[in-house]
PDB file of N, CA and C in Angstrom:
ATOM      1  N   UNK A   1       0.847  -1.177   0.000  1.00  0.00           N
ATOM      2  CA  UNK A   1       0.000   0.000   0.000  1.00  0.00           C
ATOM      3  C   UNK A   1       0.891   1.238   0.000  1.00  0.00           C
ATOM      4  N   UNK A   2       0.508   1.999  -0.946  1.00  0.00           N
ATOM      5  CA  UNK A   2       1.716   3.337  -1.287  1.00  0.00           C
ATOM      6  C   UNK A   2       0.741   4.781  -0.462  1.00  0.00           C
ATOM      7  N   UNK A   3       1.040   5.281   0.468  1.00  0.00           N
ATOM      8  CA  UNK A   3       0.224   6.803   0.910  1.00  0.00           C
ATOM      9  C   UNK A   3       0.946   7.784   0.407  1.00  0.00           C
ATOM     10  N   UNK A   4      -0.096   8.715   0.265  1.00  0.00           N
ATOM     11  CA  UNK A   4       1.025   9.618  -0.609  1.00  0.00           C
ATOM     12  C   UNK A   4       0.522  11.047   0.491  1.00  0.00           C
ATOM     13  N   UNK A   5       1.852  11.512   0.061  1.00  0.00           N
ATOM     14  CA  UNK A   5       2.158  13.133   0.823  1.00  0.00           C
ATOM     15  C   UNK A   5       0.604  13.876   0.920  1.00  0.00           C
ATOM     16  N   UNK A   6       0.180  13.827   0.247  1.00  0.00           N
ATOM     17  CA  UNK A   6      -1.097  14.266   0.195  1.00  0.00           C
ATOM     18  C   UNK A   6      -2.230  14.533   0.771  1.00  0.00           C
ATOM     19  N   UNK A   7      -2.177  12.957   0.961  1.00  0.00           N
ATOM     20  CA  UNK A   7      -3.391  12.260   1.841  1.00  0.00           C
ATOM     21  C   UNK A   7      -2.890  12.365   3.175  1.00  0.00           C
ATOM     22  N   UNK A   8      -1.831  12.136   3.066  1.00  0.00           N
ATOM     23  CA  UNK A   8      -1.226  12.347   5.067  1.00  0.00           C
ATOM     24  C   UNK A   8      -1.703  13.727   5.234  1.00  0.00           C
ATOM     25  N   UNK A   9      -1.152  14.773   4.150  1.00  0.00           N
ATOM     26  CA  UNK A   9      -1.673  16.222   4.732  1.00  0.00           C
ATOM     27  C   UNK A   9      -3.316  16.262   5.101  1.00  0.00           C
ATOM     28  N   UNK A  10      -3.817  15.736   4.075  1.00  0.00           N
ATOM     29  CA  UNK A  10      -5.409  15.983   4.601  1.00  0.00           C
ATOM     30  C   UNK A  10      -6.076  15.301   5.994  1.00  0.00           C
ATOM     31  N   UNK A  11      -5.265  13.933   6.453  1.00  0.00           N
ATOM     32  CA  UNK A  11      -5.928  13.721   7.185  1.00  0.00           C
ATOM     33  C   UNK A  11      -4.951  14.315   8.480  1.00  0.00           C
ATOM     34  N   UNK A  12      -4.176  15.175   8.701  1.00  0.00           N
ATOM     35  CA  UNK A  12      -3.498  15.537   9.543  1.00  0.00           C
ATOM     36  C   UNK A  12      -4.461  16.940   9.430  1.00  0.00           C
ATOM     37  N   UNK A  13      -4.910  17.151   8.784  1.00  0.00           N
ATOM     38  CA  UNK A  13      -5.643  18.552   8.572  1.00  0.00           C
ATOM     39  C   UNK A  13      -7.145  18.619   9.228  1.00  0.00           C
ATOM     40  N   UNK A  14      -7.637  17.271   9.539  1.00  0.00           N
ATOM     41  CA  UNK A  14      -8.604  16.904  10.044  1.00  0.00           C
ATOM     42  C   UNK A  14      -8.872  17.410  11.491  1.00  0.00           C
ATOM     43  N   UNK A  15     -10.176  18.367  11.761  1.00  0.00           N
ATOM     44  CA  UNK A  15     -10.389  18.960  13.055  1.00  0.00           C
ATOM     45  C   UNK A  15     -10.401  17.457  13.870  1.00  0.00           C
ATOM     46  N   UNK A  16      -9.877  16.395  14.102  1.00  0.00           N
ATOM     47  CA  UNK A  16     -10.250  15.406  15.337  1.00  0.00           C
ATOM     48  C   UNK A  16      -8.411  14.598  15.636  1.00  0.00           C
ATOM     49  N   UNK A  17      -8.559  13.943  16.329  1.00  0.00           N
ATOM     50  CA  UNK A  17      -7.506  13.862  16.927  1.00  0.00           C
ATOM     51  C   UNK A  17      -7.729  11.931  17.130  1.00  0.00           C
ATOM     52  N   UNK A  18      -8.550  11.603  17.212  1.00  0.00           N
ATOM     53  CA  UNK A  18      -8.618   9.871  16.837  1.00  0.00           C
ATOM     54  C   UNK A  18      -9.804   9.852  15.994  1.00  0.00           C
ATOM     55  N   UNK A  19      -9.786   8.702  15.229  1.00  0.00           N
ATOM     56  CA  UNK A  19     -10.322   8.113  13.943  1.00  0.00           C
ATOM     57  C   UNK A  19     -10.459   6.356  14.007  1.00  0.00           C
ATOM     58  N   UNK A  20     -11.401   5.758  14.093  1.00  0.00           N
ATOM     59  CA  UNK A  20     -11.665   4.550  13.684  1.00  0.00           C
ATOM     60  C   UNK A  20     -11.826   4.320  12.175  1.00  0.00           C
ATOM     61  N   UNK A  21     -11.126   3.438  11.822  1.00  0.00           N
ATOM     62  CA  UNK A  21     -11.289   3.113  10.141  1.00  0.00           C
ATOM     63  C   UNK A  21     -11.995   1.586   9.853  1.00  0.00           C
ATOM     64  N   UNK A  22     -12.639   0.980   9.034  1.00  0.00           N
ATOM     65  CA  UNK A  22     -12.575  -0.515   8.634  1.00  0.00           C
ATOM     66  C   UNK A  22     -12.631  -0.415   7.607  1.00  0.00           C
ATOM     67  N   UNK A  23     -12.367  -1.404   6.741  1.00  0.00           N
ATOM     68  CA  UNK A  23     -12.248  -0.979   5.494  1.00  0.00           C
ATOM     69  C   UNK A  23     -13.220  -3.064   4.883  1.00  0.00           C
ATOM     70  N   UNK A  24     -14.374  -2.520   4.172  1.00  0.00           N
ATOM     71  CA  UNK A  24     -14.680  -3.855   3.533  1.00  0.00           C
ATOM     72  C   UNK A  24     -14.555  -4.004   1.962  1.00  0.00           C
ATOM     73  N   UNK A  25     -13.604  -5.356   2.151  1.00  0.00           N
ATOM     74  CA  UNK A  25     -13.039  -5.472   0.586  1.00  0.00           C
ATOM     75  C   UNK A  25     -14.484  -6.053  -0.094  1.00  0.00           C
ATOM     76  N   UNK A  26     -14.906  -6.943   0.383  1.00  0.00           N
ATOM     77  CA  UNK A  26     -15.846  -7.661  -0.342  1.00  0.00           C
ATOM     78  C   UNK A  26     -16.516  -6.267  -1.200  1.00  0.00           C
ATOM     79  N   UNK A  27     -17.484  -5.621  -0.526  1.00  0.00           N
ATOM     80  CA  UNK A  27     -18.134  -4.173  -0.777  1.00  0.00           C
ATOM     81  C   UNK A  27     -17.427  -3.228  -1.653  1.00  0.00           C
ATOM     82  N   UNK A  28     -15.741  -2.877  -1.336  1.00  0.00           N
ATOM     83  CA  UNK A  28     -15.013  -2.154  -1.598  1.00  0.00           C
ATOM     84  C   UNK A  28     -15.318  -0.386  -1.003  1.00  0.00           C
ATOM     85  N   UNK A  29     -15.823  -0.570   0.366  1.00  0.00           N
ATOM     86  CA  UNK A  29     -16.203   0.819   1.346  1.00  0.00           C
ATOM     87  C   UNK A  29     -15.005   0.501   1.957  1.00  0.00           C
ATOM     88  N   UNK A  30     -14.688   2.071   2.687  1.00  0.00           N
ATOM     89  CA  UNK A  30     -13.772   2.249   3.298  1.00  0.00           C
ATOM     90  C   UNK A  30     -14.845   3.271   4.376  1.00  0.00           C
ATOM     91  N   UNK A  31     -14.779   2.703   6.267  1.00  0.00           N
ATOM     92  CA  UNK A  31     -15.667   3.111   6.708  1.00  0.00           C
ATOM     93  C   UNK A  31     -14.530   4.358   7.370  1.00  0.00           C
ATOM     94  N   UNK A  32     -14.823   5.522   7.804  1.00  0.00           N
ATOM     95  CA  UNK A  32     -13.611   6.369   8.607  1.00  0.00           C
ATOM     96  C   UNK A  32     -14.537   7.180   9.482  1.00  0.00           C
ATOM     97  N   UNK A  33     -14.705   7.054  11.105  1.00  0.00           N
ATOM     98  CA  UNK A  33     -15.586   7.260  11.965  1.00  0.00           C
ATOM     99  C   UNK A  33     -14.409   8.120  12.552  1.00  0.00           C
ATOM    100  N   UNK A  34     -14.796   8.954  12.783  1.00  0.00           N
ATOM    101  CA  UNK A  34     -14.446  10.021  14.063  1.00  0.00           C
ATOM    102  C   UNK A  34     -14.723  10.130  15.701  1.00  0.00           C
ATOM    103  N   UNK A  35     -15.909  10.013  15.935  1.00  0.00           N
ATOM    104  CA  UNK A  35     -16.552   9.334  17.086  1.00  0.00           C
ATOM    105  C   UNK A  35     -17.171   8.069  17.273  1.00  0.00           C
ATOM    106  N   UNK A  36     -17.025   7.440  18.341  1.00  0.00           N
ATOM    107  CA  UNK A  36     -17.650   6.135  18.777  1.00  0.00           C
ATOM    108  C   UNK A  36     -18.181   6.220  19.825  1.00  0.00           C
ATOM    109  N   UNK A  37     -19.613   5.380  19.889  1.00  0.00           N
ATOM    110  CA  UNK A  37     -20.375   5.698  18.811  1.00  0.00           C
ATOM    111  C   UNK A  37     -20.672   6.762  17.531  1.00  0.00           C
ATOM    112  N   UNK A  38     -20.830   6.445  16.276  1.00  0.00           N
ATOM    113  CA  UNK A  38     -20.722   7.460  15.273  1.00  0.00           C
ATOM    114  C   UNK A  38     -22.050   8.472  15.811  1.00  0.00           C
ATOM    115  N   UNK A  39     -23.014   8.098  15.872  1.00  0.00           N
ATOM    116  CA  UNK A  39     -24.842   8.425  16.137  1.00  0.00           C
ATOM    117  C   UNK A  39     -24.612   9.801  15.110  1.00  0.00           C
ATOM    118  N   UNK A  40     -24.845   9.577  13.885  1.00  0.00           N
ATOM    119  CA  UNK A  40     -24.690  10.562  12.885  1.00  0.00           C
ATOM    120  C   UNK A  40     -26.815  10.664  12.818  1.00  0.00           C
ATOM    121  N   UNK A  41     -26.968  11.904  12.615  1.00  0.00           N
ATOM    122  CA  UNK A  41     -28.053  11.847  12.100  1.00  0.00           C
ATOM    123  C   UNK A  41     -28.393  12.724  11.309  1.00  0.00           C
ATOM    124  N   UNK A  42     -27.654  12.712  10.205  1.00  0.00           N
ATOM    125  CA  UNK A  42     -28.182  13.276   8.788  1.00  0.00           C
ATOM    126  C   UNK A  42     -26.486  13.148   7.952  1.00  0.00           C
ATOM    127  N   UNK A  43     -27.131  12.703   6.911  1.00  0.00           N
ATOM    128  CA  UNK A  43     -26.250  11.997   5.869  1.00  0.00           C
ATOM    129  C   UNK A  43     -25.532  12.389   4.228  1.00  0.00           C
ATOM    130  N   UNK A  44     -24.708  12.852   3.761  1.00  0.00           N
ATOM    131  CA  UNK A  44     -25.202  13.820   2.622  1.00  0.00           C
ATOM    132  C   UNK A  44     -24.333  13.142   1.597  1.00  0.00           C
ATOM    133  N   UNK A  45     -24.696  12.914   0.711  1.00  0.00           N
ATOM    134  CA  UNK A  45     -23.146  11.717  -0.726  1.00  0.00           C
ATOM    135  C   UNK A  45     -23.359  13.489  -1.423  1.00  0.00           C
ATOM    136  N   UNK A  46     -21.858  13.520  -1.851  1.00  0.00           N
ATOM    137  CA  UNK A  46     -21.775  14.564  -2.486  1.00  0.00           C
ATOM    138  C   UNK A  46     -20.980  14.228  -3.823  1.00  0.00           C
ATOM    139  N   UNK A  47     -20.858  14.773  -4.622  1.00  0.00           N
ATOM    140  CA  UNK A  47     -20.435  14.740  -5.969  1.00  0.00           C
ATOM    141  C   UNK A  47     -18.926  14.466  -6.624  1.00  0.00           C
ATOM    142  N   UNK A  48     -18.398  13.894  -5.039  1.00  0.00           N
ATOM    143  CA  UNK A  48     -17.129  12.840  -5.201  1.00  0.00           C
ATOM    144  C   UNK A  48     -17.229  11.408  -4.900  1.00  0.00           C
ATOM    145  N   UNK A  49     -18.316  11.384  -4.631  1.00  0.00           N
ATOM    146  CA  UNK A  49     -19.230  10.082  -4.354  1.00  0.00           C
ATOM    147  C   UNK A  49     -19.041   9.533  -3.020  1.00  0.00           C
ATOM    148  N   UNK A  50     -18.612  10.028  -2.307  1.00  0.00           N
ATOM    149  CA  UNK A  50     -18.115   9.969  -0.826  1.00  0.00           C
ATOM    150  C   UNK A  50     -19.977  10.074  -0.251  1.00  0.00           C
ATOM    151  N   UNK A  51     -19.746   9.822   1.311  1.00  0.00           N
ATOM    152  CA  UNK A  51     -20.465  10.017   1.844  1.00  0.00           C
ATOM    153  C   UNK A  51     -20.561  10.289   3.375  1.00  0.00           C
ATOM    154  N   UNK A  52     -20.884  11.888   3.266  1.00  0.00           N
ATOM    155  CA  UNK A  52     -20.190  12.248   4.833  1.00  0.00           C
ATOM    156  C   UNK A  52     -21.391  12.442   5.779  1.00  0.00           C
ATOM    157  N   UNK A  53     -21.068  11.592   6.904  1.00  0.00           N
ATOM    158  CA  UNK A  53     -22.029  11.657   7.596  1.00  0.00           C
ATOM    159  C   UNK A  53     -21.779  12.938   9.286  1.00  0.00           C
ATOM    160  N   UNK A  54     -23.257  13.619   9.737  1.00  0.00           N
ATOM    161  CA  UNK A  54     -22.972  14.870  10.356  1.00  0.00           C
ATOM    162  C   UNK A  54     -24.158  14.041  11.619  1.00  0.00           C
ATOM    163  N   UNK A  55     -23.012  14.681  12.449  1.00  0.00           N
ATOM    164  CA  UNK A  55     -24.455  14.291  14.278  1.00  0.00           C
ATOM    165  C   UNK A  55     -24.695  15.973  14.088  1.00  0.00           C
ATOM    166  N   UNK A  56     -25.866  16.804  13.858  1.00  0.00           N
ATOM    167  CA  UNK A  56     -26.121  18.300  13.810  1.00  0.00           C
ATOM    168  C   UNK A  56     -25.155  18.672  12.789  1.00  0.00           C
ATOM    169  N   UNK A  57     -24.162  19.300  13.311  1.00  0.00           N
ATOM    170  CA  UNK A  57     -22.929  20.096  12.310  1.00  0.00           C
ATOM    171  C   UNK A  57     -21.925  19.472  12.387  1.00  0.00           C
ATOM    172  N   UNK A  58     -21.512  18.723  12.845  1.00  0.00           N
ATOM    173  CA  UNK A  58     -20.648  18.067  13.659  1.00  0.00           C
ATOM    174  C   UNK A  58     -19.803  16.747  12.143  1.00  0.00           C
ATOM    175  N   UNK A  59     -18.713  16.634  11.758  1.00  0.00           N
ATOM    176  CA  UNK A  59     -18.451  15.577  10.706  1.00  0.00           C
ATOM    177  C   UNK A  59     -18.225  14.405  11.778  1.00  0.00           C
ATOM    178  N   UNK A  60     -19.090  13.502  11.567  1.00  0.00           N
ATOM    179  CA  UNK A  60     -18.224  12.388  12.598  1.00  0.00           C
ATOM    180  C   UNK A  60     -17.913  11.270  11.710  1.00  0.00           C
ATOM    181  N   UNK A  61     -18.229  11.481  10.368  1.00  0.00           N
ATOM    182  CA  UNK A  61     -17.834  10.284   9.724  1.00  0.00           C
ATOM    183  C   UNK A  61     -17.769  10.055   8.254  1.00  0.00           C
ATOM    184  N   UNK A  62     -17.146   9.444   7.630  1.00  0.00           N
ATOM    185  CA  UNK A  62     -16.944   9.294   5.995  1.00  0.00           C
ATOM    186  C   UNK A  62     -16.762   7.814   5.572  1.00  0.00           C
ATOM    187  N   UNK A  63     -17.991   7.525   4.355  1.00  0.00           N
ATOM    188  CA  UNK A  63     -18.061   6.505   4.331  1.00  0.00           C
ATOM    189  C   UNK A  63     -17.804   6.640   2.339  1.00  0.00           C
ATOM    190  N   UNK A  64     -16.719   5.699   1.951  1.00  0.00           N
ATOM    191  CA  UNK A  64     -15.975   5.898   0.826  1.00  0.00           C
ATOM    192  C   UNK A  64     -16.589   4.631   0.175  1.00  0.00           C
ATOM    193  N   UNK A  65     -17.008   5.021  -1.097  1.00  0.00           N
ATOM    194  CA  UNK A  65     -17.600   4.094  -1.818  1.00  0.00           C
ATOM    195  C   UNK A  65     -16.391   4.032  -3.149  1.00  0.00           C
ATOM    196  N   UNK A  66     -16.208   2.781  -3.583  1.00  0.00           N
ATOM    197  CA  UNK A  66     -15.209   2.408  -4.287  1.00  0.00           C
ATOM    198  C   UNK A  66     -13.792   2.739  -4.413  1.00  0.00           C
ATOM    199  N   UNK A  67     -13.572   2.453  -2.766  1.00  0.00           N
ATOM    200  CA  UNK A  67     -12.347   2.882  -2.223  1.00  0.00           C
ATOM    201  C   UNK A  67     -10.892   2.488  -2.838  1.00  0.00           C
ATOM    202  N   UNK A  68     -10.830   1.192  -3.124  1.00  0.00           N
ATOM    203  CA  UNK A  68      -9.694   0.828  -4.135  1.00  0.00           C
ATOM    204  C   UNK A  68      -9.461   1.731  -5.392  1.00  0.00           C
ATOM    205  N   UNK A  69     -10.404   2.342  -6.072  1.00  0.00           N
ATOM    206  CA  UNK A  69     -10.492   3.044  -7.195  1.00  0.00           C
ATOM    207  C   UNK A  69     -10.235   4.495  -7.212  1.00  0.00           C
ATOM    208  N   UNK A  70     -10.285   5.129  -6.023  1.00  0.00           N
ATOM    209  CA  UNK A  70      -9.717   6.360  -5.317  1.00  0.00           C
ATOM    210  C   UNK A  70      -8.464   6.194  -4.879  1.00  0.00           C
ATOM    211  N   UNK A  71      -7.384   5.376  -5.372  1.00  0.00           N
ATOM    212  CA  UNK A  71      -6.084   5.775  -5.059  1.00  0.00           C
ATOM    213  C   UNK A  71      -5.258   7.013  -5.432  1.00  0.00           C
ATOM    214  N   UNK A  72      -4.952   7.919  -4.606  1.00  0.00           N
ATOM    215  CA  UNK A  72      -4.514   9.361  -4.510  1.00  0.00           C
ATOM    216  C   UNK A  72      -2.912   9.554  -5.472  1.00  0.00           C
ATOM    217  N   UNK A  73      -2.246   8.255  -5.474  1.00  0.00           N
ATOM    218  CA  UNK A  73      -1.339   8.371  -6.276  1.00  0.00           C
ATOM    219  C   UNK A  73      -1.302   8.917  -7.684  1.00  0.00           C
TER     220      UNK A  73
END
């Protein structure tokens, strides 16, 4: 697995300070939770096909749809 300069910056850029990840190959999602419990309640896929989920205003979570295919390299 190659990370690139990039992606380290963004997620170092991230307002939170721990992160739960899982990642399902079968599916090909990549789950990335901010809080645990997530208790997101309202959900928004935006036009990178991502899908970020908000508790009020709050990002607590990103759920990556065809995550293998988003390699940043």
């Amino acid at each position: 697995m190659v990370v690139s300069r990039e992606l380290i910056g963004q997620v170092l850029a991230l307002p939170v300070r721990q992160m739960w990840t899982e990642y399902d190959a079968e599916a090909d999602v990549l789950y990335i939770s901010f809080r645990k419990p997530q208790q997101a309640n309202d959900s928004i896929m935006e036009d990178d096909g991502n899908i970020y989920h908000y508790h009020d205003e709050e990002l607590v979570g990103i759920t990556v749809l065809n995550a293998s295919q988003k390699n940043p390299a």
